[in-house]
PDB file of N, CA and C in Angstrom:
ATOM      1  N   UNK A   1       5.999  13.905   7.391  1.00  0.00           N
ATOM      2  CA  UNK A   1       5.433  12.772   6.683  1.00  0.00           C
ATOM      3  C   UNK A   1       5.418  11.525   7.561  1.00  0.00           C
ATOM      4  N   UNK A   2       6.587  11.249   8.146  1.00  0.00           N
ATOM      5  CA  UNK A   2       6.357  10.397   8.890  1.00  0.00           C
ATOM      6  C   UNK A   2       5.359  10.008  10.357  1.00  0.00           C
ATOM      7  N   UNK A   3       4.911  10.993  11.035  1.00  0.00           N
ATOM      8  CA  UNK A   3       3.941  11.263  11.540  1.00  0.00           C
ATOM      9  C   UNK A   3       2.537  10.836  11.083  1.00  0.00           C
ATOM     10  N   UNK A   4       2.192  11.760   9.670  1.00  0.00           N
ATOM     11  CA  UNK A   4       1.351  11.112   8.896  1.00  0.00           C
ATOM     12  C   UNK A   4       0.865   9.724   8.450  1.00  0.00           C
ATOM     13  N   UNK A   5       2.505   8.630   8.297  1.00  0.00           N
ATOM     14  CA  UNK A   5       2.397   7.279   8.016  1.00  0.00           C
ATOM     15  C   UNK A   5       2.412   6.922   9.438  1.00  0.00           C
ATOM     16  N   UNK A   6       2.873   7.113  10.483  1.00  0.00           N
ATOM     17  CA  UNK A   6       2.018   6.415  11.651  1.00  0.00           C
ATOM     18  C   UNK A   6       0.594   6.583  12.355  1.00  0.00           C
ATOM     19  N   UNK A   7       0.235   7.625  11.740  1.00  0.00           N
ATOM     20  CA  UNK A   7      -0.927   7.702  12.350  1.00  0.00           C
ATOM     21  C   UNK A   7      -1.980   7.250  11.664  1.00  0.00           C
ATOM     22  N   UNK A   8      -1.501   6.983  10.623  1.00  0.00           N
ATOM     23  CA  UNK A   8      -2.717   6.215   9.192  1.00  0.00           C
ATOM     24  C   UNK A   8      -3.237   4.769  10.383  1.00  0.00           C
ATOM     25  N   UNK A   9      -4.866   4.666  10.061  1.00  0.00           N
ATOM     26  CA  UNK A   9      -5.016   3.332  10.212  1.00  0.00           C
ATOM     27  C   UNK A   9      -4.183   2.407   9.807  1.00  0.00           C
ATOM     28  N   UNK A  10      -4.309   1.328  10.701  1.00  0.00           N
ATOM     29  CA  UNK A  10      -3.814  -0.015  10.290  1.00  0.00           C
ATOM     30  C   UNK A  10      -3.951  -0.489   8.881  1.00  0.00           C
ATOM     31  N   UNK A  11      -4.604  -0.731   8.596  1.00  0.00           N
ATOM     32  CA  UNK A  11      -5.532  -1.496   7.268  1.00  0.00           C
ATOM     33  C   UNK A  11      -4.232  -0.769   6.399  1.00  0.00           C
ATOM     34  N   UNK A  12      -4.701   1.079   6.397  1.00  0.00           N
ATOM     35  CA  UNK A  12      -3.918   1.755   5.092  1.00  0.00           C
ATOM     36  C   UNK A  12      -2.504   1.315   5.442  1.00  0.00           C
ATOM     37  N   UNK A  13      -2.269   1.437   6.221  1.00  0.00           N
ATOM     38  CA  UNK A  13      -0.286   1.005   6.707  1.00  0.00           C
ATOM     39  C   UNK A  13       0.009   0.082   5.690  1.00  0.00           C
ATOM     40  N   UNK A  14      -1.058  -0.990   5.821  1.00  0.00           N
ATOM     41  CA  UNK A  14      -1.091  -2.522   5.069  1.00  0.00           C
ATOM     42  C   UNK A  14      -1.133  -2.334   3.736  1.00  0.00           C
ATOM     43  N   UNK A  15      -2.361  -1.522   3.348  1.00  0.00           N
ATOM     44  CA  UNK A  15      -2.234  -0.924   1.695  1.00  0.00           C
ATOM     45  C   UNK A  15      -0.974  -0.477   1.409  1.00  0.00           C
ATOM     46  N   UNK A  16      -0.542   0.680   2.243  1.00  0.00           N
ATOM     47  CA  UNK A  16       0.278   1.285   1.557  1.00  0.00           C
ATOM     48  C   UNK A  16       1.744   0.570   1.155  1.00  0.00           C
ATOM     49  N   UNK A  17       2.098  -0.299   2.352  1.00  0.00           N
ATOM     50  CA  UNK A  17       3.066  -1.513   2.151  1.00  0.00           C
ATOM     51  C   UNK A  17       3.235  -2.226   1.052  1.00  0.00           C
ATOM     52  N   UNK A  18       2.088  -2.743   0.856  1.00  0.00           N
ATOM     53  CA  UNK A  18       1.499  -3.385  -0.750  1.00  0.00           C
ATOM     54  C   UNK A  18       2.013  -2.643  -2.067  1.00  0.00           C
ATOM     55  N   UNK A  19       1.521  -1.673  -1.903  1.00  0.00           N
ATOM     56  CA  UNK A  19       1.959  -0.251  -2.737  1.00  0.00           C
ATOM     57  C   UNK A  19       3.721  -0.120  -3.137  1.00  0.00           C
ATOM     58  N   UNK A  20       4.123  -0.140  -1.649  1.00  0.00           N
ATOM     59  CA  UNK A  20       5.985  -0.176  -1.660  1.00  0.00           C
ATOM     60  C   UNK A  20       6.096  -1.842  -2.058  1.00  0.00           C
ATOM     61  N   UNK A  21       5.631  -2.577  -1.679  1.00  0.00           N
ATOM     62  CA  UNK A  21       6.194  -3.901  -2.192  1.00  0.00           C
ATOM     63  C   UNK A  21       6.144  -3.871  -4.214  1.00  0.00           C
ATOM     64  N   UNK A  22       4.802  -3.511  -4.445  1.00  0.00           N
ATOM     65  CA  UNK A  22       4.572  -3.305  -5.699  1.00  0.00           C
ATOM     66  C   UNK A  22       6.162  -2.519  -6.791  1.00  0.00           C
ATOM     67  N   UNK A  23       5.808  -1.391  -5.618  1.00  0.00           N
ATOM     68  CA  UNK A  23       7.153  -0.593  -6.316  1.00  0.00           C
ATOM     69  C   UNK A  23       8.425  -0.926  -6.720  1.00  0.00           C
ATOM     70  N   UNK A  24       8.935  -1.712  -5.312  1.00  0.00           N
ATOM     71  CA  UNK A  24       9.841  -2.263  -5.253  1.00  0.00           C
ATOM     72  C   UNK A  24      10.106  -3.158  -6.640  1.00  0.00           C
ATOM     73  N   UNK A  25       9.101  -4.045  -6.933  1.00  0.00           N
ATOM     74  CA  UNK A  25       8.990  -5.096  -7.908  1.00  0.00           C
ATOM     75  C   UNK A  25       8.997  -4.033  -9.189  1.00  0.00           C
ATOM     76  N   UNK A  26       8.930  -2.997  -9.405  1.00  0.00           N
ATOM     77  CA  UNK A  26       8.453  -1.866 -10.666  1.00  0.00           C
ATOM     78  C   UNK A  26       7.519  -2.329 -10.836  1.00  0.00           C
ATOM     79  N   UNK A  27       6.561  -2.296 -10.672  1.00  0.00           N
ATOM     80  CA  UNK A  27       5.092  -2.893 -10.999  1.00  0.00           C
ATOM     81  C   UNK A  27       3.898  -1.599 -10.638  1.00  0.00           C
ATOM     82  N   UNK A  28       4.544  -0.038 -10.565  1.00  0.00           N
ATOM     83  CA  UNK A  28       3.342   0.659 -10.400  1.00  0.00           C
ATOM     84  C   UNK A  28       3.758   1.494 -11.152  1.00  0.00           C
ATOM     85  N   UNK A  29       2.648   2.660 -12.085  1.00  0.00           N
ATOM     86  CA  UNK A  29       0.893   2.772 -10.820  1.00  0.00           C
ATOM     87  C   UNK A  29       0.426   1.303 -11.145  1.00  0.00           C
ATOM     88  N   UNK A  30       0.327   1.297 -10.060  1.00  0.00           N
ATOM     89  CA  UNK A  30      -0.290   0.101  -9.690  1.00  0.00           C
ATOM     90  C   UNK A  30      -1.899   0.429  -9.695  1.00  0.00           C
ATOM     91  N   UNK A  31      -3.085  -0.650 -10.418  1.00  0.00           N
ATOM     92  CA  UNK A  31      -4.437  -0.216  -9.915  1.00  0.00           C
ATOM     93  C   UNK A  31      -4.863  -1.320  -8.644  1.00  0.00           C
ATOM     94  N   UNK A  32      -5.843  -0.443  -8.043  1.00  0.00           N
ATOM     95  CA  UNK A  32      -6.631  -1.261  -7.248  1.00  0.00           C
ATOM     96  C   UNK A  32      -6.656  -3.006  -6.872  1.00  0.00           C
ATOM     97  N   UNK A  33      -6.958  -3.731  -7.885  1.00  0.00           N
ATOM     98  CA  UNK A  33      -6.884  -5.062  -7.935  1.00  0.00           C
ATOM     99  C   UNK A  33      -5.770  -5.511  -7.846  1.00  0.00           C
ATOM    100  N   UNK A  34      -4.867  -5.150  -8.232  1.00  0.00           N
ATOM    101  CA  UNK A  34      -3.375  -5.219  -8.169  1.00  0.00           C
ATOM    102  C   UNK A  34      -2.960  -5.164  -6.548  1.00  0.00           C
ATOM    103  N   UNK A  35      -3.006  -4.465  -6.152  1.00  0.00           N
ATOM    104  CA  UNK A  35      -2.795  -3.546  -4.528  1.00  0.00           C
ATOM    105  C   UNK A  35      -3.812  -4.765  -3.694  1.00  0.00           C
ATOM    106  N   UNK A  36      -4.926  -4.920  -4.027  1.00  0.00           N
ATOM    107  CA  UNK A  36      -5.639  -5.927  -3.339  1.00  0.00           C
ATOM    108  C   UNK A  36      -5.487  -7.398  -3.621  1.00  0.00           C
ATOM    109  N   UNK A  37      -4.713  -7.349  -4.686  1.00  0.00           N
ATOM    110  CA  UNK A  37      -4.013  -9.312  -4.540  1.00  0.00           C
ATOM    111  C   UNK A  37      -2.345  -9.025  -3.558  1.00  0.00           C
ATOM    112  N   UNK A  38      -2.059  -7.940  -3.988  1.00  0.00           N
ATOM    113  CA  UNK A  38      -0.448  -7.950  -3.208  1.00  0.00           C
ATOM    114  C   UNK A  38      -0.757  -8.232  -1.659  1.00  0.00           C
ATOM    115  N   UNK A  39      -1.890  -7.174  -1.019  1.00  0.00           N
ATOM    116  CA  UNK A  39      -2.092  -7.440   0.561  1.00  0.00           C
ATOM    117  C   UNK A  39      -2.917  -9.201   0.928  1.00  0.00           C
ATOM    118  N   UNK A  40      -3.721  -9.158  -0.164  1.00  0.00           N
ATOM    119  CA  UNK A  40      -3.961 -10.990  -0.007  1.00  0.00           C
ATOM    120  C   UNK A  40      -3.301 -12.019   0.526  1.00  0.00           C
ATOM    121  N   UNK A  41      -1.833 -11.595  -0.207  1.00  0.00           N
ATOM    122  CA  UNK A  41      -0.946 -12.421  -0.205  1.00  0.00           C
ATOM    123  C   UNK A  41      -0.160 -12.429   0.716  1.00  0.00           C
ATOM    124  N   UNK A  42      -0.038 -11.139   1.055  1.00  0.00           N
ATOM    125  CA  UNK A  42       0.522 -11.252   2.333  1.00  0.00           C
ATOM    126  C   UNK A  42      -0.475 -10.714   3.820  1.00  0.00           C
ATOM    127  N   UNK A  43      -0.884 -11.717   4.090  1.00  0.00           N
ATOM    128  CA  UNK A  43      -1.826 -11.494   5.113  1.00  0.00           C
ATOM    129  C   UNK A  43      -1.150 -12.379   6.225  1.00  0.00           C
ATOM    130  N   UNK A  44      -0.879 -12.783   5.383  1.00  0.00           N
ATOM    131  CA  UNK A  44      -0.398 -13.819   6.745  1.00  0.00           C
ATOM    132  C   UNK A  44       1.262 -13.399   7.650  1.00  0.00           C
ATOM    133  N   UNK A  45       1.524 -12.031   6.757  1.00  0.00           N
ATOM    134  CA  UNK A  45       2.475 -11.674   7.439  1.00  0.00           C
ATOM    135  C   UNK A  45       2.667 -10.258   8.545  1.00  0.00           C
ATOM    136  N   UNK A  46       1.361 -10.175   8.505  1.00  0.00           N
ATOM    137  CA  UNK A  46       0.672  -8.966  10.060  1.00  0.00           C
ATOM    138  C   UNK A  46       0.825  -9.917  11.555  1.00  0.00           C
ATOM    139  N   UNK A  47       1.049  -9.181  11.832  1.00  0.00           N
ATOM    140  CA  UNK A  47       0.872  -9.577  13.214  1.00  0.00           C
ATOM    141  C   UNK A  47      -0.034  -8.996  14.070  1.00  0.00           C
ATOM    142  N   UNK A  48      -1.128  -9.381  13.427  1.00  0.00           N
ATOM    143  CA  UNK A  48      -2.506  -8.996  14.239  1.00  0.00           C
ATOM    144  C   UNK A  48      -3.481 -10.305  13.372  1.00  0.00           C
ATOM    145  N   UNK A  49      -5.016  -9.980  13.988  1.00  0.00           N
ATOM    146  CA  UNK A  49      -6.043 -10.472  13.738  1.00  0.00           C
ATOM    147  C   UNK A  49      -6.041  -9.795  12.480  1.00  0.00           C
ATOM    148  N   UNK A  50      -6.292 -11.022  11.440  1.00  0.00           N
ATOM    149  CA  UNK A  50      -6.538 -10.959   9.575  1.00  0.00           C
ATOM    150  C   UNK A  50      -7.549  -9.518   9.556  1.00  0.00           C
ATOM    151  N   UNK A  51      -7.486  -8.839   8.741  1.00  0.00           N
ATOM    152  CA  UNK A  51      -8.087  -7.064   8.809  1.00  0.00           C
ATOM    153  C   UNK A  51      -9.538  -7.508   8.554  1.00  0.00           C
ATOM    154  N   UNK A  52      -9.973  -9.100   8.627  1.00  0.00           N
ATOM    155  CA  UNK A  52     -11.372  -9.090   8.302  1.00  0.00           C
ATOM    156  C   UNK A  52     -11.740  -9.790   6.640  1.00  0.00           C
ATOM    157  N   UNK A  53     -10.384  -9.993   6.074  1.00  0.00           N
ATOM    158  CA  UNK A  53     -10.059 -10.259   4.693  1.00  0.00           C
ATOM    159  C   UNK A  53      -9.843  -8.334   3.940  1.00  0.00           C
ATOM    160  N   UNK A  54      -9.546  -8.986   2.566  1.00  0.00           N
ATOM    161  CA  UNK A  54      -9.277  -7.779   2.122  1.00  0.00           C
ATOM    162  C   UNK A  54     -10.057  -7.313   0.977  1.00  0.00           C
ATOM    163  N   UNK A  55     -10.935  -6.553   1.291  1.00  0.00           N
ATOM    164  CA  UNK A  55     -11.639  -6.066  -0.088  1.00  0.00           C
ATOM    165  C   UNK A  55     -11.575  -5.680  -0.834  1.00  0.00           C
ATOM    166  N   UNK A  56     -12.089  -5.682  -2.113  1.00  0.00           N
ATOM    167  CA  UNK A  56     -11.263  -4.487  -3.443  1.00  0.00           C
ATOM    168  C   UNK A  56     -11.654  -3.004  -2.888  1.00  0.00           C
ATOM    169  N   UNK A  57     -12.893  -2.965  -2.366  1.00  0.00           N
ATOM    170  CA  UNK A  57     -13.657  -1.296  -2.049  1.00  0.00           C
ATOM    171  C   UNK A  57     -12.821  -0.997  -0.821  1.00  0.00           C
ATOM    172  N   UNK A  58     -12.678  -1.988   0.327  1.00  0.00           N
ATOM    173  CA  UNK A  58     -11.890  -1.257   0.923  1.00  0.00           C
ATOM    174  C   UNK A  58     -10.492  -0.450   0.869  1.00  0.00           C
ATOM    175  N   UNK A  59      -9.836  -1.533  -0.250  1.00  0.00           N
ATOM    176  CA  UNK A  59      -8.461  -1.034  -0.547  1.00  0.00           C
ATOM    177  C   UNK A  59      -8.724   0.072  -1.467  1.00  0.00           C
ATOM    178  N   UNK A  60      -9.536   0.374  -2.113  1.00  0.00           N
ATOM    179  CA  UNK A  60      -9.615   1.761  -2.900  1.00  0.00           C
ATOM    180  C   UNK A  60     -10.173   2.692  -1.861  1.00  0.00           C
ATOM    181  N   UNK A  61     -10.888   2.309  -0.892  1.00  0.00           N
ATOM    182  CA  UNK A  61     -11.266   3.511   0.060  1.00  0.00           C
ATOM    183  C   UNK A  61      -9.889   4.036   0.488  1.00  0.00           C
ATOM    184  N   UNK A  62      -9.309   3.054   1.251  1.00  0.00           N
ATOM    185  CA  UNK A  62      -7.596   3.030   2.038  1.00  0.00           C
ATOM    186  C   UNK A  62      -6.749   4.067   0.717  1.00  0.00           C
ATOM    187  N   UNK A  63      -6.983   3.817  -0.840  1.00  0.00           N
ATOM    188  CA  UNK A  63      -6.083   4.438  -1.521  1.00  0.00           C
ATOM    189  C   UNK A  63      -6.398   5.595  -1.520  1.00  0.00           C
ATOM    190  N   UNK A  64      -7.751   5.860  -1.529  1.00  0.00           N
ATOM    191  CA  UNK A  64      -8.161   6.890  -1.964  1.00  0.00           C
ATOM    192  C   UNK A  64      -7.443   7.989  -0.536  1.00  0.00           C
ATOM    193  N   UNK A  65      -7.553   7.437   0.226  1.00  0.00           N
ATOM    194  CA  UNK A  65      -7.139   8.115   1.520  1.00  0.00           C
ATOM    195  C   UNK A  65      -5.336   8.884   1.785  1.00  0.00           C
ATOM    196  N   UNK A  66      -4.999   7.607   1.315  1.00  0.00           N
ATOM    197  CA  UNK A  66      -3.499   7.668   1.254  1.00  0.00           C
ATOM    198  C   UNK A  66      -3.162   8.691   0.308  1.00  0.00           C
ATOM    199  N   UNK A  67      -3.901   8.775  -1.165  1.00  0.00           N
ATOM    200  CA  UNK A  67      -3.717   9.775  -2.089  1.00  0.00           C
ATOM    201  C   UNK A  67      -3.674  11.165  -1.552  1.00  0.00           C
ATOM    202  N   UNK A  68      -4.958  11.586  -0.989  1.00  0.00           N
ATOM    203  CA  UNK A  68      -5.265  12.872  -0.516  1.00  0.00           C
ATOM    204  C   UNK A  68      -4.399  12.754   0.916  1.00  0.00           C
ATOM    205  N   UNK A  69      -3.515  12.362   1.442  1.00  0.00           N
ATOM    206  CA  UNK A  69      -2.682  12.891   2.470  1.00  0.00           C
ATOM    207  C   UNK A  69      -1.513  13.019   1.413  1.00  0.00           C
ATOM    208  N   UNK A  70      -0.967  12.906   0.450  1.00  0.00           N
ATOM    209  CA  UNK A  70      -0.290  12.978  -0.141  1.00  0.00           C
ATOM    210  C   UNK A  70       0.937  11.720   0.042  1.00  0.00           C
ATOM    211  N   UNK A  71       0.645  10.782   0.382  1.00  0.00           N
ATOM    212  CA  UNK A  71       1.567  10.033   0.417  1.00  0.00           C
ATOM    213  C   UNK A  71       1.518   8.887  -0.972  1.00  0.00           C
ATOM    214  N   UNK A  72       0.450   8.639  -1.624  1.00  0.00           N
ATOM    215  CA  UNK A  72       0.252   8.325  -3.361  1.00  0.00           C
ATOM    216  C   UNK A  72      -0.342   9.344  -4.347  1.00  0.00           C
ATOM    217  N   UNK A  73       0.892   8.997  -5.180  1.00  0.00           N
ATOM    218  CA  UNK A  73       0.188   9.872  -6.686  1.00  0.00           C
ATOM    219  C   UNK A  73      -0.705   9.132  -7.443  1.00  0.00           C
ATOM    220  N   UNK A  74      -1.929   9.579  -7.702  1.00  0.00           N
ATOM    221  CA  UNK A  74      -2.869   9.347  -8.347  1.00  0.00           C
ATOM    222  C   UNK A  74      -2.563   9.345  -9.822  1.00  0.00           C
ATOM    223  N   UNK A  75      -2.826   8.271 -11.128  1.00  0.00           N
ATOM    224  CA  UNK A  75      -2.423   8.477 -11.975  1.00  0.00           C
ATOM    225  C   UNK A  75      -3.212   8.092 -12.687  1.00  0.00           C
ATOM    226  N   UNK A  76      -4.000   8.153 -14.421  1.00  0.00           N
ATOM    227  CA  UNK A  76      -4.845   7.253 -14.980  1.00  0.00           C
ATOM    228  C   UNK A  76      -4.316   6.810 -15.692  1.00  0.00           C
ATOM    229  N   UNK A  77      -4.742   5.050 -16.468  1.00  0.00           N
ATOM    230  CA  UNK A  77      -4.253   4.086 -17.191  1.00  0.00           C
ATOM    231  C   UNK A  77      -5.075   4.098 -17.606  1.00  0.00           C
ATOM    232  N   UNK A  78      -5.122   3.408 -18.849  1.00  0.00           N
ATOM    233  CA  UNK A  78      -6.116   2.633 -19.944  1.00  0.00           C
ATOM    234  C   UNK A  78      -6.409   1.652 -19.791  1.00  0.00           C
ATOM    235  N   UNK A  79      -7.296   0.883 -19.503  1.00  0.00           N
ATOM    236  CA  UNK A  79      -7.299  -0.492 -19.088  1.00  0.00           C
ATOM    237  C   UNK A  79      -7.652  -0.987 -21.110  1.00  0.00           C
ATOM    238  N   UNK A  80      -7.699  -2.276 -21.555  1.00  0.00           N
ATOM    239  CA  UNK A  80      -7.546  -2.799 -22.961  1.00  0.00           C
ATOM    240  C   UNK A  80      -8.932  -2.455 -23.494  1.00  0.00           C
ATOM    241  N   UNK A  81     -10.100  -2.265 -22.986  1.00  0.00           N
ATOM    242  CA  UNK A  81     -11.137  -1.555 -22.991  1.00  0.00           C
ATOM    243  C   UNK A  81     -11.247   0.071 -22.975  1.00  0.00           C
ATOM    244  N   UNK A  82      -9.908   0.706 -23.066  1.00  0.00           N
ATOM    245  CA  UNK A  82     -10.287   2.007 -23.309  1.00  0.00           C
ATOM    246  C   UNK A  82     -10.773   2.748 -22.283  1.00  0.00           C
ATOM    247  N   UNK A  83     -11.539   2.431 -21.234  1.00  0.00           N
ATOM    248  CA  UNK A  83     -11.340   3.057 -19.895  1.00  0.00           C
ATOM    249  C   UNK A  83     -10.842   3.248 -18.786  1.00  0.00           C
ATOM    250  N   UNK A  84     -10.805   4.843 -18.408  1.00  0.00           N
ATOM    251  CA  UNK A  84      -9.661   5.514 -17.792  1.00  0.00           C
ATOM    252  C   UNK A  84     -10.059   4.598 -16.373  1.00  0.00           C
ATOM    253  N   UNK A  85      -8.889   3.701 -15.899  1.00  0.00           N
ATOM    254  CA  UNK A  85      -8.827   3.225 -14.571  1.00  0.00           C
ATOM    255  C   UNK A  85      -7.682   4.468 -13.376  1.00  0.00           C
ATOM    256  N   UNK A  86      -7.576   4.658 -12.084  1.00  0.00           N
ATOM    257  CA  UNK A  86      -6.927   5.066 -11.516  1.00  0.00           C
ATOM    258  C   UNK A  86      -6.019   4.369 -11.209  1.00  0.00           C
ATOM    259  N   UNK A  87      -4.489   4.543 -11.212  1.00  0.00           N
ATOM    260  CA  UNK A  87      -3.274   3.837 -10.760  1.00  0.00           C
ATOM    261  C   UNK A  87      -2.717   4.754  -9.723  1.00  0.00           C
ATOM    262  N   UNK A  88      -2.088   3.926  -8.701  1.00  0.00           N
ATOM    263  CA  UNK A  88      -1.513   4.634  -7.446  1.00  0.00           C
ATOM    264  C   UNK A  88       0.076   3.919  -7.940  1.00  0.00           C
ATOM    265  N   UNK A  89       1.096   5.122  -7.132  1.00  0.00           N
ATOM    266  CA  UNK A  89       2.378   4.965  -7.400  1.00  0.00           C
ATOM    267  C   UNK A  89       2.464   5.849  -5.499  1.00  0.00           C
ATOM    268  N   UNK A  90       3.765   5.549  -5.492  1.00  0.00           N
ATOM    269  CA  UNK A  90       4.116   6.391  -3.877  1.00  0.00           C
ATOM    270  C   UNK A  90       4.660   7.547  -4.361  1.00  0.00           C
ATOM    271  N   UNK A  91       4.416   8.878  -3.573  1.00  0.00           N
ATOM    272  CA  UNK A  91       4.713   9.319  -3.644  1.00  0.00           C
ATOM    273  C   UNK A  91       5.780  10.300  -3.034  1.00  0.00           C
ATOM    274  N   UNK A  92       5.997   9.315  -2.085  1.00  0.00           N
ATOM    275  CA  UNK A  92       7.290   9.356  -1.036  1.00  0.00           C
ATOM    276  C   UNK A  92       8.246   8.421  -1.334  1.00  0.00           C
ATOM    277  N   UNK A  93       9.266   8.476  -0.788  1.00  0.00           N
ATOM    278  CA  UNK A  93      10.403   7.430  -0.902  1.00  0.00           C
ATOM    279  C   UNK A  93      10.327   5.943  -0.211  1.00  0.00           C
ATOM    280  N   UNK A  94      10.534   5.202  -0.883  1.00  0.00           N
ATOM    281  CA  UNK A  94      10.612   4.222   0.077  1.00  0.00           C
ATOM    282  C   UNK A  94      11.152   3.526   1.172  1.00  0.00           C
ATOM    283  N   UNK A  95      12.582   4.035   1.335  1.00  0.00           N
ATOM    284  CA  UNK A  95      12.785   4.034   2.688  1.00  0.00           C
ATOM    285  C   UNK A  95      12.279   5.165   3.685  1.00  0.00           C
ATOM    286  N   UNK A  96      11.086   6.266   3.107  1.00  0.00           N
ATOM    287  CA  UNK A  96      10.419   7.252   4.269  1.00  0.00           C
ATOM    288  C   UNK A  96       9.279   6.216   4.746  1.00  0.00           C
ATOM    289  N   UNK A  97       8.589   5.219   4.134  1.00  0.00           N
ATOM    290  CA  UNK A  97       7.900   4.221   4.462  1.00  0.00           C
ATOM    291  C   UNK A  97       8.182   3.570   4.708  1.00  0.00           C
ATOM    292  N   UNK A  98       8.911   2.934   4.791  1.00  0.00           N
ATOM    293  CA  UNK A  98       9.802   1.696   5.808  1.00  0.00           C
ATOM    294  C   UNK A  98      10.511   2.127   6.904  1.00  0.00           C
ATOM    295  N   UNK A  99      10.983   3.509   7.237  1.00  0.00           N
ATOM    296  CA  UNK A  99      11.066   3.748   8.279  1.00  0.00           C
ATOM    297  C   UNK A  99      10.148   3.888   9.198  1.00  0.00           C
ATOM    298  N   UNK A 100       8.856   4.460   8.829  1.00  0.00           N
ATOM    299  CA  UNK A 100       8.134   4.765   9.713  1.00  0.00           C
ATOM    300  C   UNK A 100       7.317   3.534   9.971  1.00  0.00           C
ATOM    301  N   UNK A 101       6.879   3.035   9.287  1.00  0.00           N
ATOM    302  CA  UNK A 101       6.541   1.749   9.810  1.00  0.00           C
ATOM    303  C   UNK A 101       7.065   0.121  10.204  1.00  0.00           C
ATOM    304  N   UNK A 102       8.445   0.476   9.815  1.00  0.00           N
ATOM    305  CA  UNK A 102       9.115  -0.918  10.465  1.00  0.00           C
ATOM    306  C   UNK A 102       8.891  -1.215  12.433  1.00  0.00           C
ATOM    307  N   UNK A 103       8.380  -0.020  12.422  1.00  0.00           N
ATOM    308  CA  UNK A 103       8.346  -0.705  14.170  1.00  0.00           C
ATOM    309  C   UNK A 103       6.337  -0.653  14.704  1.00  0.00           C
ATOM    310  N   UNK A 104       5.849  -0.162  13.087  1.00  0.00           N
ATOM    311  CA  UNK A 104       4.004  -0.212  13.297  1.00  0.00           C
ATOM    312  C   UNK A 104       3.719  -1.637  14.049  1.00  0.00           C
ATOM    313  N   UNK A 105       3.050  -1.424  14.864  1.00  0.00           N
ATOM    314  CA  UNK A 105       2.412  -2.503  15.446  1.00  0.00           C
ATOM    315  C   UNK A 105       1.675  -3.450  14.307  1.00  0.00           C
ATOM    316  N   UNK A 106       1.682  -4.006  14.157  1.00  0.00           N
ATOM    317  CA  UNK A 106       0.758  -4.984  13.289  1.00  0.00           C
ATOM    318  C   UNK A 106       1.631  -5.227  11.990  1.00  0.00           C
ATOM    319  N   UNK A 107       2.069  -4.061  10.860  1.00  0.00           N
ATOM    320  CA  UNK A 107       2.123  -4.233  10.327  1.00  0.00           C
ATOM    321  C   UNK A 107       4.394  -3.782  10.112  1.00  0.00           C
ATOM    322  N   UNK A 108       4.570  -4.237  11.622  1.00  0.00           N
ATOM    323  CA  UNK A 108       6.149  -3.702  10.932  1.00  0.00           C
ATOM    324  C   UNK A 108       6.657  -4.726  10.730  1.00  0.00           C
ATOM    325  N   UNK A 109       6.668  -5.875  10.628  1.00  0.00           N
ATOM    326  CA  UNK A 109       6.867  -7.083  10.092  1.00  0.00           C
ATOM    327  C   UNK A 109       7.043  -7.707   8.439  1.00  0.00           C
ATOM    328  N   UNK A 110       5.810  -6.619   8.062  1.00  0.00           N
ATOM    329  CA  UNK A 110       5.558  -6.751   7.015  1.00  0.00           C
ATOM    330  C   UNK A 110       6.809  -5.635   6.118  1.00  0.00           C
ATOM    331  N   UNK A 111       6.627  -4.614   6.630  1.00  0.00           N
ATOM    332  CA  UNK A 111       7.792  -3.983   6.710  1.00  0.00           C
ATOM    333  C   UNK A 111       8.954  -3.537   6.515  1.00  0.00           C
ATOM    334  N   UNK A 112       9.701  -4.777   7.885  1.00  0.00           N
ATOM    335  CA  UNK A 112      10.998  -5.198   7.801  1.00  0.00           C
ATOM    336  C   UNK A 112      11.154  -6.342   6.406  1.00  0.00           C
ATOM    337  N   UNK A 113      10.209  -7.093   6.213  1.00  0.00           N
ATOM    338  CA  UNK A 113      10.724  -8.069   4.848  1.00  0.00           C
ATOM    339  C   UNK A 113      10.839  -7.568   3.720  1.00  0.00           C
ATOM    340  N   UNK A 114      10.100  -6.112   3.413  1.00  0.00           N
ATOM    341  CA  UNK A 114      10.227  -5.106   2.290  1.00  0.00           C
ATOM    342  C   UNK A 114      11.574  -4.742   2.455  1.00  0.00           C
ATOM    343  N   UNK A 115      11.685  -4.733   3.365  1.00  0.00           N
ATOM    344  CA  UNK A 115      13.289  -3.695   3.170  1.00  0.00           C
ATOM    345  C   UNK A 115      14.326  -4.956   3.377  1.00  0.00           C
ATOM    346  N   UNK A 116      14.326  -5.818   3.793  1.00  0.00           N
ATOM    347  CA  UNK A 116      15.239  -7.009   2.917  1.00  0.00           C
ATOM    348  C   UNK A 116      14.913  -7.307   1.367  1.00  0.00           C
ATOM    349  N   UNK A 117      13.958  -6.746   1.147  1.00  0.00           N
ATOM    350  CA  UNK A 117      13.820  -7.122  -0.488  1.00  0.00           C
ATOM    351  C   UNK A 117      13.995  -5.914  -1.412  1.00  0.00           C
ATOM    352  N   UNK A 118      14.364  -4.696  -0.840  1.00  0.00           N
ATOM    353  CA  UNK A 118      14.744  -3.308  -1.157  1.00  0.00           C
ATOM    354  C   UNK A 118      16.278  -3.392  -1.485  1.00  0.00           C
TER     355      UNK A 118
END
């Protein structure tokens, strides 16, 4: 698995972080919009060039990705309208994601402050 989380693009590293920060807070399955205000917010804590801003489509592309390697469980919610939205939860541990990426280029920064808040 860990292999898997380093070799993920950048961007998903960043999603998936979002994802563990989320968790951390109990705040998942988390949907989409959710996952794309968490990385918003912390943008400013990569250490690289901003990913370009953060899109809602991209971060559901990035989830959708992360799902099918198996590193998020896919889940459906009800949104107050009665339709089935997708929620992501991890489906690894969270210190298997903070290990492997506390030393990611760009994004182990982001990272290391998860796991002071773990």
């Amino acid at each position: 698995m860990e292999e898997t989380l380093q070799s993920a693009r950048p961007f998903e590293q960043f999603v998936l972080l979002s994802v563990v920060e989320l968790s951390v807070k109990g705040k998942t399955p988390a949907h989409s919009y959710d996952v794309a205000e968490t990385a918003r917010d912390r943008l400013d804590d990569v250490d690289r060039e901003p990913f370009g801003g953060v899109e809602r489509q991209e971060v559901i592309s990035a989830l959708r990705t992360l799902a099918d390697e198996d590193v998020l469980a896919k889940d459906r919610t009800e949104s107050a309208t009665g339709k089935g939205r997708p929620a992501y939860e991890l489906a690894v541990d969270v210190d298997t994601v903070l290990d492997a990426l506390e030393d990611a280029e760009g994004v182990g920064s982001y990272a290391e402050s998860l796991r002071a808040d773990a």
